[in-house]
Structure formats: C-alpha cells, structure tokens
Protein backbone atom coordinates (compact mmCIF):
# COMPACT_ATOMS: atom_id res chain seq x y z
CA UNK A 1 0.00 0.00 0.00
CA UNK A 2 1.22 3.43 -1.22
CA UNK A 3 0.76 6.30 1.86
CA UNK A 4 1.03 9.58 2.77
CA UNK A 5 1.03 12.47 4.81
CA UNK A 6 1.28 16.39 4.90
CA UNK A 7 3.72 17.94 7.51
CA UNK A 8 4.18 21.76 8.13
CA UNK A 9 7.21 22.56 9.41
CA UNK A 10 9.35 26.07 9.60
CA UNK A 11 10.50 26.10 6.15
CA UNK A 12 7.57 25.29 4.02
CA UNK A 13 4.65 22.18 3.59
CA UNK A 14 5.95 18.95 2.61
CA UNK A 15 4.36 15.56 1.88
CA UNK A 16 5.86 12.45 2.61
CA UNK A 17 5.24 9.01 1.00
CA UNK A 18 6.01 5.77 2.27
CA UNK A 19 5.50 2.38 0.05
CA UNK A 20 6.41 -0.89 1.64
CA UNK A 21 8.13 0.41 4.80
CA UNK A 22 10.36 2.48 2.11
CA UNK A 23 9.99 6.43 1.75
CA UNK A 24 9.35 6.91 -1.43
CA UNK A 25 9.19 10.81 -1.91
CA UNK A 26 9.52 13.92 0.16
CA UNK A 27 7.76 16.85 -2.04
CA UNK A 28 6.34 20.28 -1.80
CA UNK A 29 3.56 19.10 -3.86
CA UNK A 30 0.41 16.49 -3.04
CA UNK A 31 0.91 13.06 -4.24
CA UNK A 32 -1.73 11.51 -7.09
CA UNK A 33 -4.29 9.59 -6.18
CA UNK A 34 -2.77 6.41 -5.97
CA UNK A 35 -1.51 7.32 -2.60
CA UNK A 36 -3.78 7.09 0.93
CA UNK A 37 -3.85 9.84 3.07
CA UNK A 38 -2.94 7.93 6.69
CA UNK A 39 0.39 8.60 8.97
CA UNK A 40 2.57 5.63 9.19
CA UNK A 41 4.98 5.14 12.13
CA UNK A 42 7.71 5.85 9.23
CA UNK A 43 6.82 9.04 7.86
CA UNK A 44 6.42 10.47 11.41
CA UNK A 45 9.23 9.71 11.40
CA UNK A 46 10.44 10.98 8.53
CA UNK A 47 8.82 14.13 9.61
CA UNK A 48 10.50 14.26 13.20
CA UNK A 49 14.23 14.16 11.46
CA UNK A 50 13.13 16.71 8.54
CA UNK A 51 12.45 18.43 11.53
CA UNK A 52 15.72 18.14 13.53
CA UNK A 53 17.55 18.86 10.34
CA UNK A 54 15.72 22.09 10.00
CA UNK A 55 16.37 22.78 13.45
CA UNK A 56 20.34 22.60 13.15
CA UNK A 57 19.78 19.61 15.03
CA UNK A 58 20.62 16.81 12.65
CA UNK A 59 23.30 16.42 9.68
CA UNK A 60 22.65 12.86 8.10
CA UNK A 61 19.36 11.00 7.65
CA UNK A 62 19.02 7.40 8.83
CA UNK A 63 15.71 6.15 6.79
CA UNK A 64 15.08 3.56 4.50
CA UNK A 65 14.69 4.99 1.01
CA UNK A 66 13.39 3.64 -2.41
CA UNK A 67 13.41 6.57 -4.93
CA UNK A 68 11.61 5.56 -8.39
CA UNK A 69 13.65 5.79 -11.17
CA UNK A 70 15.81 5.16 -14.42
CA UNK A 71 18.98 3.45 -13.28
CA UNK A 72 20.78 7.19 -14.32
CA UNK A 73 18.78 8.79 -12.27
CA UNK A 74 19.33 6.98 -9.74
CA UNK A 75 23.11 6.85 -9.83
CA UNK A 76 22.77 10.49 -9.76
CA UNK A 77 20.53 10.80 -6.89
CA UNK A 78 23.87 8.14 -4.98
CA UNK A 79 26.03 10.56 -5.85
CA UNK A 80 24.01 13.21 -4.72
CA UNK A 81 24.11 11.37 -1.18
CA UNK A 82 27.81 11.61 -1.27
CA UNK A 83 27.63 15.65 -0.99
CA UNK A 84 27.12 15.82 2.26
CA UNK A 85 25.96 18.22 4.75
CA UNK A 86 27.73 21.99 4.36
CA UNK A 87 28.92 21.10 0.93
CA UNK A 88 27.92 22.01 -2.42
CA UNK A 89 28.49 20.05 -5.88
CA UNK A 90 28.28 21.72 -9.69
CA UNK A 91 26.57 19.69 -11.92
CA UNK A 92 29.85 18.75 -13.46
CA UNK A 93 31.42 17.71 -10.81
CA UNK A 94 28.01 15.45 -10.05
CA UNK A 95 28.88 14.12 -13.72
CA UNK A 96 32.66 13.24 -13.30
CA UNK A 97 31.56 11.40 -9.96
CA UNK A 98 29.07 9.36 -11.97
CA UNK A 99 31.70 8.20 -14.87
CA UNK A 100 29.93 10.33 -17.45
CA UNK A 101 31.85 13.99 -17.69
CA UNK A 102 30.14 14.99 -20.46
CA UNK A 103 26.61 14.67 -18.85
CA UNK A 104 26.11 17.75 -17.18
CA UNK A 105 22.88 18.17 -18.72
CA UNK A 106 21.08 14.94 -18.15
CA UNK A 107 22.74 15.45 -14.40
CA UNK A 108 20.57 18.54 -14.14
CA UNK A 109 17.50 16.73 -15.68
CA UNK A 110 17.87 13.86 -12.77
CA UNK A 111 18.26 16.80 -10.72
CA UNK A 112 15.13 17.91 -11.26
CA UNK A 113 13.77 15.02 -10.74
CA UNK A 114 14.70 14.11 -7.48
CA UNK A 115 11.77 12.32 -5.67
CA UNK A 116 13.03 12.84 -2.03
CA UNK A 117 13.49 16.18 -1.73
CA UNK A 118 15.79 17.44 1.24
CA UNK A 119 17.20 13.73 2.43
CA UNK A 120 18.39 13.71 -1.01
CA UNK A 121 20.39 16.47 -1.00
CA UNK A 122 19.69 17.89 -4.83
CA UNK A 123 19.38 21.62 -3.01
CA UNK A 124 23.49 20.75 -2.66
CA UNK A 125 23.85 21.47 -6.57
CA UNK A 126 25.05 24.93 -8.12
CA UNK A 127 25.97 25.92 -10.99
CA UNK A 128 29.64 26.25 -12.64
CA UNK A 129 29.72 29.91 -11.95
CA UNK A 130 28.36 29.10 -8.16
CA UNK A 131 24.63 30.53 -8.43
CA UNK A 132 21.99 29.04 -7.36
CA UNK A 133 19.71 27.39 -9.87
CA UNK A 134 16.70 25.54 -9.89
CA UNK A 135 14.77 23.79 -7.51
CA UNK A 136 11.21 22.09 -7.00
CA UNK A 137 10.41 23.81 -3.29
CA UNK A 138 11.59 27.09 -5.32
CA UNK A 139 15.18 29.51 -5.14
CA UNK A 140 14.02 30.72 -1.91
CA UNK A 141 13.71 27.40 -0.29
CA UNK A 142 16.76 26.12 -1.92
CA UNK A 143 19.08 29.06 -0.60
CA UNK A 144 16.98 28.10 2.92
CA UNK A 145 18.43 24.84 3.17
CA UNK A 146 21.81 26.10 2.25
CA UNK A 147 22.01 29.29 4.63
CA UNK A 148 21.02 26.66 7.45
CA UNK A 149 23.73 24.25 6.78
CA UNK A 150 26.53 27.14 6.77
C-alpha cells in the first residue's frame, strides 16, 4: 500500500510518501491519487528528522529509502548522497563522480527530478559559476536549506 502524509514545518509544507516500509518521496507538492492519506509510524518519522535537520539539530538522515527511477537517475541521486551536509556540488562535478563527464545536462534533468526532496540532497547542486539554480520547493527554499547548513 502506497501512503502519505502532509507535515508543516518552519521552512515550508511537505508531503511524505512511504511504500512498503520504504519512503518513497519527500515533495512540496500532493501526491496523485494512488496514494492514501494515513500517517505511518515511518513518515512520522520521517517528519520528526526533517524536523531536527531544519532545526540545526541533525546532519545525516538514517531512513530507508526507495526513490523511483531510471537506473541514471538513480546513480545520480547516490552521488548526490555523497555531498554531504555543508557542501555544495556543480553539476559537473556530479557528472565526473558518476563516470559520465560529459553529462552535465542529463545530471541537471535527474536533478530535477529528485523524488526525495531534502534527504536527497539535490538543493546541494550549483551551478559552474556558483549561483543558485533551480529547484522544486523554489530559489528561496533552496538558498533556505543552504544558509542553514553554513
């Protein structure tokens, strides 16, 4: 069974989704319909450290994840794990870590596609020149999440 469950916190609204004791996406936008609406001891859970990471209170994530994806994308969003807290990452340098230089584009595209937003760091990722660029929860959010882990 595919649930979820909307969480306010300081920074913005999130939903979380859990599938088969795995979260399956952190997003700033409601899951489809193929999702129930019920709070599962895991994405309390999920909730509580989104929480303590927003408070300055917690640098990692320890929760069982299962983002849905093309096998790119998901090497991306492992390498993505690998920047970790207080660091940033160009999209380049995301592409040399995967073994495909040249794939700075299709980096960015994964990017953006992130299902897990926050636990998998894809707010870590600048650009070449070191601006900020785009992000599903918005610039504003995404220069949030950096400012707090300064």
């Amino acid at each position: 069974m595919k649930y979820y469950y909307s969480y306010p916190n300081r920074l913005c609204l999130i939903w979380i989704c859990e599938e088969d004791k795995y979260i399956t996406r952190v997003s700033f936008q409601k899951p489809d319909d193929s999702y129930k609406e019920q709070e599962t001891p895991l994405i309390r859970e999920t909730a509580r450290q989104i929480d303590e990471y927003l408070d300055g209170e917690r640098t990692e994530f320890t929760l069982p994840l299962n983002p849905q994806g093309t096998p790119y994308q998901k090497s991306v969003w492992n390498a993505l794990q690998r920047v970790y807290f207080g660091e940033t990452r160009t999209y380049k340098q995301i592409a040399e870590a995967i073994g495909n230089p040249q794939s700075c584009r299709a980096v960015g595209l994964a990017n953006n596609k992130n299902p897990i937003a926050i636990i998998i760091p894809c707010h870590r990722i600048i650009g070449s020149n070191g601006k900020l660029t785009g992000y599903a929860g918005g610039l504003e959010i995404k220069e949030k999440l950096l400012l707090l882990e300064r």
